[in-house]
PDB file of N, CA and C in Angstrom:
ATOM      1  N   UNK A   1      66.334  80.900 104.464  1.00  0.00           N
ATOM      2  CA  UNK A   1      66.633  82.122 103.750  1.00  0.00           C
ATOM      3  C   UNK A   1      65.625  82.357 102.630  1.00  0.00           C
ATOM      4  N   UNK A   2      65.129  81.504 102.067  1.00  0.00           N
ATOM      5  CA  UNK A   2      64.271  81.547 100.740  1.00  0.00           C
ATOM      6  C   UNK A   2      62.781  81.832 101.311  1.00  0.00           C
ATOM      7  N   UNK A   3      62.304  81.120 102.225  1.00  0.00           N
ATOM      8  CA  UNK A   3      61.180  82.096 102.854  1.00  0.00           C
ATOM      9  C   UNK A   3      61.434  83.587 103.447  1.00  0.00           C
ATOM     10  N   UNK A   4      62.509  83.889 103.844  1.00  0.00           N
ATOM     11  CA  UNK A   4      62.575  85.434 103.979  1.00  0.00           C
ATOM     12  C   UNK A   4      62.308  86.343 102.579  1.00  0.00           C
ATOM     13  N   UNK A   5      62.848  85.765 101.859  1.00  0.00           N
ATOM     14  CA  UNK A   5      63.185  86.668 100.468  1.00  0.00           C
ATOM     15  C   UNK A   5      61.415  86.182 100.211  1.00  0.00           C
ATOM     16  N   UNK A   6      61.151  85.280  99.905  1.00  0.00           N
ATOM     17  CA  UNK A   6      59.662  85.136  99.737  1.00  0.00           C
ATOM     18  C   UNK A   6      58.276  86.157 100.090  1.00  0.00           C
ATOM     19  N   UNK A   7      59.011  85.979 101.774  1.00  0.00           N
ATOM     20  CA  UNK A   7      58.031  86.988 102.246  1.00  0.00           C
ATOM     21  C   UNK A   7      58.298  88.349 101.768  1.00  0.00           C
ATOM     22  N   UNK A   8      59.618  89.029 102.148  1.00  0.00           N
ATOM     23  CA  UNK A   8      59.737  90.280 101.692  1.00  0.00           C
ATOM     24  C   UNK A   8      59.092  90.598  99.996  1.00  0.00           C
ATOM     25  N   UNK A   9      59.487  89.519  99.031  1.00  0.00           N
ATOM     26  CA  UNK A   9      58.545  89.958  97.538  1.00  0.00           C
ATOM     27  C   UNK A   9      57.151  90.090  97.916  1.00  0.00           C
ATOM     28  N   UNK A  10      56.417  89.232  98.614  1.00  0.00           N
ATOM     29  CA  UNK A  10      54.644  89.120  98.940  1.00  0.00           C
ATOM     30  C   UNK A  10      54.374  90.665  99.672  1.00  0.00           C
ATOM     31  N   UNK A  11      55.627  91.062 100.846  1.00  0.00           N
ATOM     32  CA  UNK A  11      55.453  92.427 101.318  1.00  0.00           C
ATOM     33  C   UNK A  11      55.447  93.280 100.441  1.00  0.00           C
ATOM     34  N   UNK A  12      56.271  93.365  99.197  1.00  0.00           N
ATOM     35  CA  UNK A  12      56.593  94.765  98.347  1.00  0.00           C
ATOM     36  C   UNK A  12      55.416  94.132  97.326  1.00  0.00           C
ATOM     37  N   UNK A  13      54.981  93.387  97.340  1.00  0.00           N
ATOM     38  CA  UNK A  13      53.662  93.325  96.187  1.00  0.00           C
ATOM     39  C   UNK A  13      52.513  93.637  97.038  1.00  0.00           C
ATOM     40  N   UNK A  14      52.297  93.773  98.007  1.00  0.00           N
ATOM     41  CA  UNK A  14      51.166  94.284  99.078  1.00  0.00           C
ATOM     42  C   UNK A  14      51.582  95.409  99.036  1.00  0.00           C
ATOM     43  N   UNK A  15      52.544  96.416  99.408  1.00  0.00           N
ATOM     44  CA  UNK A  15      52.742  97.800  99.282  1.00  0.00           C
ATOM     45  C   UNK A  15      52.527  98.475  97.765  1.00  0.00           C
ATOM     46  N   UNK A  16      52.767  97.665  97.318  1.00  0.00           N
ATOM     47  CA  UNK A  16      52.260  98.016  95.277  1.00  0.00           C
ATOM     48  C   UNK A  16      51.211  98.407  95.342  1.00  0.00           C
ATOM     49  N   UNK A  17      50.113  97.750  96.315  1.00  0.00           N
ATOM     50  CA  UNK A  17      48.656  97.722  95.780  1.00  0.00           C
ATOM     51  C   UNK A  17      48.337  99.360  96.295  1.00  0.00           C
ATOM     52  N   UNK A  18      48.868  99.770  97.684  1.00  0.00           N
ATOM     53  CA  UNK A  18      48.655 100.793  98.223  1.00  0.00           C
ATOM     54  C   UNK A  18      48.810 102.109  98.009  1.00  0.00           C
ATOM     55  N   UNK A  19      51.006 101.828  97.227  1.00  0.00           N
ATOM     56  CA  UNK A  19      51.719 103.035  97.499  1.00  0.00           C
ATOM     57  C   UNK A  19      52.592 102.722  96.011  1.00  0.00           C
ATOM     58  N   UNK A  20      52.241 102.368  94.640  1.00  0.00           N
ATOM     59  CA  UNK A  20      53.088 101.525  93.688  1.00  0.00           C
ATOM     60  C   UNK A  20      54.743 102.433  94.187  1.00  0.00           C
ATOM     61  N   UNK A  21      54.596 103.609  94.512  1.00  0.00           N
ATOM     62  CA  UNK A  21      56.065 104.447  94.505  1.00  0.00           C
ATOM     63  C   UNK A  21      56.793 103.848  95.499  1.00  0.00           C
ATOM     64  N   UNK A  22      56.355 103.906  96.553  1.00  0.00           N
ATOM     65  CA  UNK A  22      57.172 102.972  97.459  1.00  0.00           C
ATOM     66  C   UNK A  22      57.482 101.575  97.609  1.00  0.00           C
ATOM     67  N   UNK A  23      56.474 101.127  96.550  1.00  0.00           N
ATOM     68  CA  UNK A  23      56.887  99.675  96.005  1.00  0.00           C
ATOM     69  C   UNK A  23      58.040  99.597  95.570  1.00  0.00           C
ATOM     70  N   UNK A  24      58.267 100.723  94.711  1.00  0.00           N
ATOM     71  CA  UNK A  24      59.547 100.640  93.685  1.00  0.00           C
ATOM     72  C   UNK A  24      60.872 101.530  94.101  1.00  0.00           C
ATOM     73  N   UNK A  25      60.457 102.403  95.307  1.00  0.00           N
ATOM     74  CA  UNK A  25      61.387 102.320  96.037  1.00  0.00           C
ATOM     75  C   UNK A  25      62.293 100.971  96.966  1.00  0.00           C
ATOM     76  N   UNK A  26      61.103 100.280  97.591  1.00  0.00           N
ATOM     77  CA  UNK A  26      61.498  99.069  98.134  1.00  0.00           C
ATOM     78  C   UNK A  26      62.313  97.825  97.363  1.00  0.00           C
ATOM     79  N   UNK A  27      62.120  98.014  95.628  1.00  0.00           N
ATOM     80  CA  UNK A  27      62.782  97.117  94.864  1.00  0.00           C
ATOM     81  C   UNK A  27      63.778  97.559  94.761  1.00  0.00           C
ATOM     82  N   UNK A  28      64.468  99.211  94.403  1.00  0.00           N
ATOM     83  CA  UNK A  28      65.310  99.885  94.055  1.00  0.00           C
ATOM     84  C   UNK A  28      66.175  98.997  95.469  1.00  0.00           C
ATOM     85  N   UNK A  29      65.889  99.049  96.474  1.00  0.00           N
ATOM     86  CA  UNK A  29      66.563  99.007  97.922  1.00  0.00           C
ATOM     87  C   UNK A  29      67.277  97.459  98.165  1.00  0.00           C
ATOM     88  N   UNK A  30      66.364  96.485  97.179  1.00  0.00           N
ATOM     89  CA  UNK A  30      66.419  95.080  97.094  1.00  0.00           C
ATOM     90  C   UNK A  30      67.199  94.871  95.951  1.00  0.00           C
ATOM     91  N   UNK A  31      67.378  95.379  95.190  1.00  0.00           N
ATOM     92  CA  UNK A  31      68.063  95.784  93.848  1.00  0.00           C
ATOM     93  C   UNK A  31      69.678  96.066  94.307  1.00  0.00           C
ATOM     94  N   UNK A  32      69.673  97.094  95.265  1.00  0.00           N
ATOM     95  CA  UNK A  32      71.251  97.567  95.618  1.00  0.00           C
ATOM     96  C   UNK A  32      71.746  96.818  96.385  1.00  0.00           C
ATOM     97  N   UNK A  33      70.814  96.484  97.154  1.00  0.00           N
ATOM     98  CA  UNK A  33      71.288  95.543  98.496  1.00  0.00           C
ATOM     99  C   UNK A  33      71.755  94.076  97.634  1.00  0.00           C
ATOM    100  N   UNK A  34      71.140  93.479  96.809  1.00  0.00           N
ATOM    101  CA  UNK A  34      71.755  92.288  96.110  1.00  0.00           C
ATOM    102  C   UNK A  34      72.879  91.955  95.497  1.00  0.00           C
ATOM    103  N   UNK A  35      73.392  93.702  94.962  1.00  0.00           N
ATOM    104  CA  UNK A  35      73.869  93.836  93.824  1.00  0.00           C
ATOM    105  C   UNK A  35      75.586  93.564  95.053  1.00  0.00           C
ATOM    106  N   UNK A  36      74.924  94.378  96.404  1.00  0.00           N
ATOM    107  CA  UNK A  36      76.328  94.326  96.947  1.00  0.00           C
ATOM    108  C   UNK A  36      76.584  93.524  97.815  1.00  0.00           C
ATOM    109  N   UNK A  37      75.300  92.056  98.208  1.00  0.00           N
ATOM    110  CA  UNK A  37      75.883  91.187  98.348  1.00  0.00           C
ATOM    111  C   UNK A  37      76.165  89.982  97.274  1.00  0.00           C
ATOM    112  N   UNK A  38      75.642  90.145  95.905  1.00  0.00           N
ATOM    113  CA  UNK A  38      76.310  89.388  94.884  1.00  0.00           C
ATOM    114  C   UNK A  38      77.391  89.464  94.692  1.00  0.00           C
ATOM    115  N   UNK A  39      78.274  91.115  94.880  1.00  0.00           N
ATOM    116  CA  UNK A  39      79.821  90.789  94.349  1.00  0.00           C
ATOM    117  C   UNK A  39      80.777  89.899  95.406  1.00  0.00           C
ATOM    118  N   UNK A  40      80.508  89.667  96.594  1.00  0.00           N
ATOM    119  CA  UNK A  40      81.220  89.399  97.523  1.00  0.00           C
ATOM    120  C   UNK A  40      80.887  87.945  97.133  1.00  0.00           C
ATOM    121  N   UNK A  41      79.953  87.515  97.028  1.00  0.00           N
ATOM    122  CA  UNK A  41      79.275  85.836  97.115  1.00  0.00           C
ATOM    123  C   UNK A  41      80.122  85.526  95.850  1.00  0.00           C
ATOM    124  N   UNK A  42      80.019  86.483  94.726  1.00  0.00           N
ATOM    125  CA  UNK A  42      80.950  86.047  93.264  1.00  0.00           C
ATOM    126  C   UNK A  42      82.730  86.555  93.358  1.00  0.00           C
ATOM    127  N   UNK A  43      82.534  86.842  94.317  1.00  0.00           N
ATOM    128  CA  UNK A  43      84.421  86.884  94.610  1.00  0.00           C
ATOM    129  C   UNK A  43      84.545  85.327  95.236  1.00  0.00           C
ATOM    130  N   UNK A  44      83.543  84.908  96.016  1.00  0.00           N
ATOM    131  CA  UNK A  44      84.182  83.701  96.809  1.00  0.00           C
ATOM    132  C   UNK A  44      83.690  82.569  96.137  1.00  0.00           C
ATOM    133  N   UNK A  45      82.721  82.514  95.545  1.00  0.00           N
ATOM    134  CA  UNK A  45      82.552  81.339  94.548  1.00  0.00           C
ATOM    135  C   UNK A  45      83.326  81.108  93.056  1.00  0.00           C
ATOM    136  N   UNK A  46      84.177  82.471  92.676  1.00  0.00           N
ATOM    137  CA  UNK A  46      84.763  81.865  91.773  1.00  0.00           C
ATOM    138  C   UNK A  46      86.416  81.310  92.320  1.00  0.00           C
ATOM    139  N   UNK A  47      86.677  81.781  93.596  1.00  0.00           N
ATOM    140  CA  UNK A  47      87.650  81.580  94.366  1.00  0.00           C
ATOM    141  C   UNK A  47      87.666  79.471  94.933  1.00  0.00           C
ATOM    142  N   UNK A  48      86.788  79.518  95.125  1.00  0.00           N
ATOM    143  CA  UNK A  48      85.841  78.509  95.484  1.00  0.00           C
ATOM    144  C   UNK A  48      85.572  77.219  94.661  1.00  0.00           C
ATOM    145  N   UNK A  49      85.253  77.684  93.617  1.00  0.00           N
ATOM    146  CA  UNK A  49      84.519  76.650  92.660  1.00  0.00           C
ATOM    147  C   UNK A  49      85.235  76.719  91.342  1.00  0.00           C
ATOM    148  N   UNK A  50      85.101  76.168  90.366  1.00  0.00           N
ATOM    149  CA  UNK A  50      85.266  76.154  88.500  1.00  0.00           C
ATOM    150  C   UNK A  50      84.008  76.842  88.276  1.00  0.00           C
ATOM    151  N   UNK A  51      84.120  77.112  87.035  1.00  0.00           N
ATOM    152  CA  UNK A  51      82.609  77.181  86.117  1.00  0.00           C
ATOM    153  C   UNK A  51      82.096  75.970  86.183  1.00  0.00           C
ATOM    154  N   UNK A  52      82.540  75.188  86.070  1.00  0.00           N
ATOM    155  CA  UNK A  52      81.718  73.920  86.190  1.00  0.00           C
ATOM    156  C   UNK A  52      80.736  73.701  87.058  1.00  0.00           C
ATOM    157  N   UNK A  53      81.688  73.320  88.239  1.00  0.00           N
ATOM    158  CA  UNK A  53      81.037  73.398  89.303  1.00  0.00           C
ATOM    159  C   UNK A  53      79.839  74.500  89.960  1.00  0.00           C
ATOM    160  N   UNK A  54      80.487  75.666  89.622  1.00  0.00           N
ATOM    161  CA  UNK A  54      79.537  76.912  89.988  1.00  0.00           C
ATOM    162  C   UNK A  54      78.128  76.694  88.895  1.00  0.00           C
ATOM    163  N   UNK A  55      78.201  76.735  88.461  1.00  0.00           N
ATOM    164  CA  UNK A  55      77.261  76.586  86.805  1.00  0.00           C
ATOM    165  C   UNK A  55      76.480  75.228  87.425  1.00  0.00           C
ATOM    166  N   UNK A  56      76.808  74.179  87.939  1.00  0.00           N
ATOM    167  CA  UNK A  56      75.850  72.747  88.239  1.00  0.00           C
ATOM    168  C   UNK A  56      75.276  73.649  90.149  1.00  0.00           C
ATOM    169  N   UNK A  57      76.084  74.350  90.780  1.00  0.00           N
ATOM    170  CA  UNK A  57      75.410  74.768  91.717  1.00  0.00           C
ATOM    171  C   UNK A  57      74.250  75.462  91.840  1.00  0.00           C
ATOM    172  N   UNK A  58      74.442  76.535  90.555  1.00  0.00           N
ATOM    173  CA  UNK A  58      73.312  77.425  90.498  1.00  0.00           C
ATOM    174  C   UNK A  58      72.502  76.744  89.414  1.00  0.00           C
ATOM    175  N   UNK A  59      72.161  75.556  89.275  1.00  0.00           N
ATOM    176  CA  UNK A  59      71.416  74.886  88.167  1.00  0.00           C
ATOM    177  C   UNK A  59      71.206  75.700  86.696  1.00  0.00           C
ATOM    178  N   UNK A  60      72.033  76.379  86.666  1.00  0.00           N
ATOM    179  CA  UNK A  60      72.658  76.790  85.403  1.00  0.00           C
ATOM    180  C   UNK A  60      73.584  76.015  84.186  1.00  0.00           C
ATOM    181  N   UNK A  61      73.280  76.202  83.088  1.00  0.00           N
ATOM    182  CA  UNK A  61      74.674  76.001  81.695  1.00  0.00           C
ATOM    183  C   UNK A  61      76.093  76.788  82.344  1.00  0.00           C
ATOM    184  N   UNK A  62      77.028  76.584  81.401  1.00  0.00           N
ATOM    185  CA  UNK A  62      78.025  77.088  82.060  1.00  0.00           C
ATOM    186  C   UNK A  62      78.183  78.844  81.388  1.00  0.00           C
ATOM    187  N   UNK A  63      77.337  78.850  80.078  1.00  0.00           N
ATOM    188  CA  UNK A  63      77.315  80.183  79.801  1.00  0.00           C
ATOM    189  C   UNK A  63      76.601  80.895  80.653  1.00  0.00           C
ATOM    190  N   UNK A  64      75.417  80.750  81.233  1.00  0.00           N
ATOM    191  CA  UNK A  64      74.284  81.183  81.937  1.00  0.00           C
ATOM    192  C   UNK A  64      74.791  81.449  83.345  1.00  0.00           C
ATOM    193  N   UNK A  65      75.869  80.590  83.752  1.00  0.00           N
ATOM    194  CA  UNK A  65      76.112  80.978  84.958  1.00  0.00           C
ATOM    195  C   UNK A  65      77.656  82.116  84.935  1.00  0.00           C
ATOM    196  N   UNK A  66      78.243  81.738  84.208  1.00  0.00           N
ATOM    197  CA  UNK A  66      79.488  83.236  83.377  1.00  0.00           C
ATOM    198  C   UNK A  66      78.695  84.665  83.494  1.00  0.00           C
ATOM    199  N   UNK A  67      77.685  84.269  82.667  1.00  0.00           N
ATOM    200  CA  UNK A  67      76.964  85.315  82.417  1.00  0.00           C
ATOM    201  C   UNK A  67      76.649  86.128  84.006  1.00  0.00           C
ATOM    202  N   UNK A  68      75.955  85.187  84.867  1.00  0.00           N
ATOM    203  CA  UNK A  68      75.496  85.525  86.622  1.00  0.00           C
ATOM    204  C   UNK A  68      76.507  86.487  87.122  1.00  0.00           C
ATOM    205  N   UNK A  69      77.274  85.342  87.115  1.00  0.00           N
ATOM    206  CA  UNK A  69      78.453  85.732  87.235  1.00  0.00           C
ATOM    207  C   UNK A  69      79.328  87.225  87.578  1.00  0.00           C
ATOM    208  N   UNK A  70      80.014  87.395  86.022  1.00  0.00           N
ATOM    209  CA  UNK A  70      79.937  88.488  85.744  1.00  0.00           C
ATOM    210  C   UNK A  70      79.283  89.686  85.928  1.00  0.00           C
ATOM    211  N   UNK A  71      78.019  89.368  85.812  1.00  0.00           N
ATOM    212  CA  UNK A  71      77.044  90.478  86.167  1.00  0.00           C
ATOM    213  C   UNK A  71      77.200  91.199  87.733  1.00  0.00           C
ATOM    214  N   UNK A  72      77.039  89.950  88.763  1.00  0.00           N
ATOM    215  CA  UNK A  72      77.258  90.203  89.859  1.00  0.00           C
ATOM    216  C   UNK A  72      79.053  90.615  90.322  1.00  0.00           C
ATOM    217  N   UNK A  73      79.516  90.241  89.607  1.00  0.00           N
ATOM    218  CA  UNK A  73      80.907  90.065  90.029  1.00  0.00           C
ATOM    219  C   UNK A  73      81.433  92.027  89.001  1.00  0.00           C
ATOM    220  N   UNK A  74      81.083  92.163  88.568  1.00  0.00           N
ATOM    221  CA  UNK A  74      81.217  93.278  87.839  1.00  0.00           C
ATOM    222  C   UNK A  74      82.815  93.244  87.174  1.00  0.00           C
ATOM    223  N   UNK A  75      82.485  92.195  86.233  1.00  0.00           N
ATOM    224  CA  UNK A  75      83.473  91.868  85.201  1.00  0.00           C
ATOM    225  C   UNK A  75      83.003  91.423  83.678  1.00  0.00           C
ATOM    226  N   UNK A  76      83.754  91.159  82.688  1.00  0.00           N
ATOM    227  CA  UNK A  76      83.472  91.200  81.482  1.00  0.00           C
ATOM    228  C   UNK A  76      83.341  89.590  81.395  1.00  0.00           C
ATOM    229  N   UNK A  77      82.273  88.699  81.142  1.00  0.00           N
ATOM    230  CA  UNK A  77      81.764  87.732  80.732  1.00  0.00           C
ATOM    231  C   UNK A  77      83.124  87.391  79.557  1.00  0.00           C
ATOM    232  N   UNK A  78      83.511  88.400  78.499  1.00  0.00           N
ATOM    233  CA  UNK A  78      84.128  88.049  77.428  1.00  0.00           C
ATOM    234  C   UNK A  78      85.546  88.062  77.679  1.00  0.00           C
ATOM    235  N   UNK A  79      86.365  88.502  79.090  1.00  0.00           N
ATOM    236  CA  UNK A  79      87.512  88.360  79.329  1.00  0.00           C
ATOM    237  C   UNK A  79      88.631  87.227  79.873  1.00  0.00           C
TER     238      UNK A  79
END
Protein backbone atom coordinates (compact mmCIF):
# COMPACT_ATOMS: atom_id res chain seq x y z
CA UNK A 1 0.00 0.00 0.00
CA UNK A 2 2.79 2.55 0.82
CA UNK A 3 4.37 2.16 -2.60
CA UNK A 4 1.04 2.96 -4.20
CA UNK A 5 0.56 6.16 -2.26
CA UNK A 6 4.35 6.74 -3.07
CA UNK A 7 3.93 6.45 -6.55
CA UNK A 8 0.74 8.38 -6.89
CA UNK A 9 2.73 11.62 -4.80
CA UNK A 10 5.92 11.14 -7.53
CA UNK A 11 2.79 11.15 -10.25
CA UNK A 12 1.12 14.47 -8.91
CA UNK A 13 4.70 16.01 -8.51
CA UNK A 14 5.41 15.13 -12.28
CA UNK A 15 2.02 16.67 -13.29
CA UNK A 16 3.11 19.92 -11.16
CA UNK A 17 5.94 20.36 -13.42
CA UNK A 18 3.55 20.40 -16.54
CA UNK A 19 -0.01 21.46 -15.44
CA UNK A 20 0.68 23.01 -11.46
CA UNK A 21 -3.55 23.35 -11.74
CA UNK A 22 -4.13 19.94 -12.21
CA UNK A 23 -1.59 19.11 -9.77
CA UNK A 24 -3.72 20.69 -7.25
CA UNK A 25 -6.65 19.45 -8.52
CA UNK A 26 -5.20 15.88 -8.11
CA UNK A 27 -4.30 16.78 -4.30
CA UNK A 28 -7.75 18.37 -3.73
CA UNK A 29 -8.99 14.60 -5.00
CA UNK A 30 -6.31 12.88 -2.55
CA UNK A 31 -7.31 15.27 0.10
CA UNK A 32 -11.21 14.16 -0.07
CA UNK A 33 -10.61 10.77 -0.83
CA UNK A 34 -8.48 10.45 2.61
CA UNK A 35 -10.56 12.51 4.49
CA UNK A 36 -13.40 9.80 3.70
CA UNK A 37 -11.44 6.97 4.16
CA UNK A 38 -9.94 8.35 7.52
CA UNK A 39 -13.36 8.63 9.19
CA UNK A 40 -14.26 5.03 8.71
CA UNK A 41 -10.52 3.71 9.66
CA UNK A 42 -11.11 6.25 12.96
CA UNK A 43 -14.56 4.80 13.70
CA UNK A 44 -12.90 1.29 13.80
CA UNK A 45 -9.74 2.00 15.49
CA UNK A 46 -11.16 3.77 18.26
CA UNK A 47 -13.74 0.87 18.45
CA UNK A 48 -10.73 -1.33 18.26
CA UNK A 49 -7.99 0.02 20.23
CA UNK A 50 -7.37 2.61 23.54
CA UNK A 51 -5.46 5.75 22.97
CA UNK A 52 -2.81 3.96 24.08
CA UNK A 53 -2.63 1.51 21.98
CA UNK A 54 -3.77 3.54 18.88
CA UNK A 55 -1.16 6.35 19.73
CA UNK A 56 1.95 3.34 19.96
CA UNK A 57 0.32 2.09 16.48
CA UNK A 58 0.57 5.19 14.66
CA UNK A 59 4.06 5.91 16.33
CA UNK A 60 2.53 8.79 17.82
CA UNK A 61 2.26 10.52 21.74
CA UNK A 62 -1.04 9.98 22.91
CA UNK A 63 -1.90 13.74 22.34
CA UNK A 64 -0.65 13.59 18.71
CA UNK A 65 -2.56 10.71 17.98
CA UNK A 66 -6.18 12.32 19.79
CA UNK A 67 -5.31 15.00 17.86
CA UNK A 68 -5.21 12.39 14.24
CA UNK A 69 -7.73 11.24 15.47
CA UNK A 70 -10.22 13.62 15.87
CA UNK A 71 -9.32 15.31 12.90
CA UNK A 72 -10.09 12.33 10.83
CA UNK A 73 -12.84 11.11 12.92
CA UNK A 74 -14.56 14.61 12.84
CA UNK A 75 -14.87 15.10 16.54
CA UNK A 76 -13.67 17.47 19.23
CA UNK A 77 -10.10 16.39 20.48
CA UNK A 78 -11.40 18.40 23.78
CA UNK A 79 -14.58 16.23 24.40
Amino acid sequence: MLVLLERLEEEVERLAKTSPVAAVRAARRMEAAAGRAGYWATRGTRTDLTTTQAAAALGLDERAAVRLLARFGRWSPYS
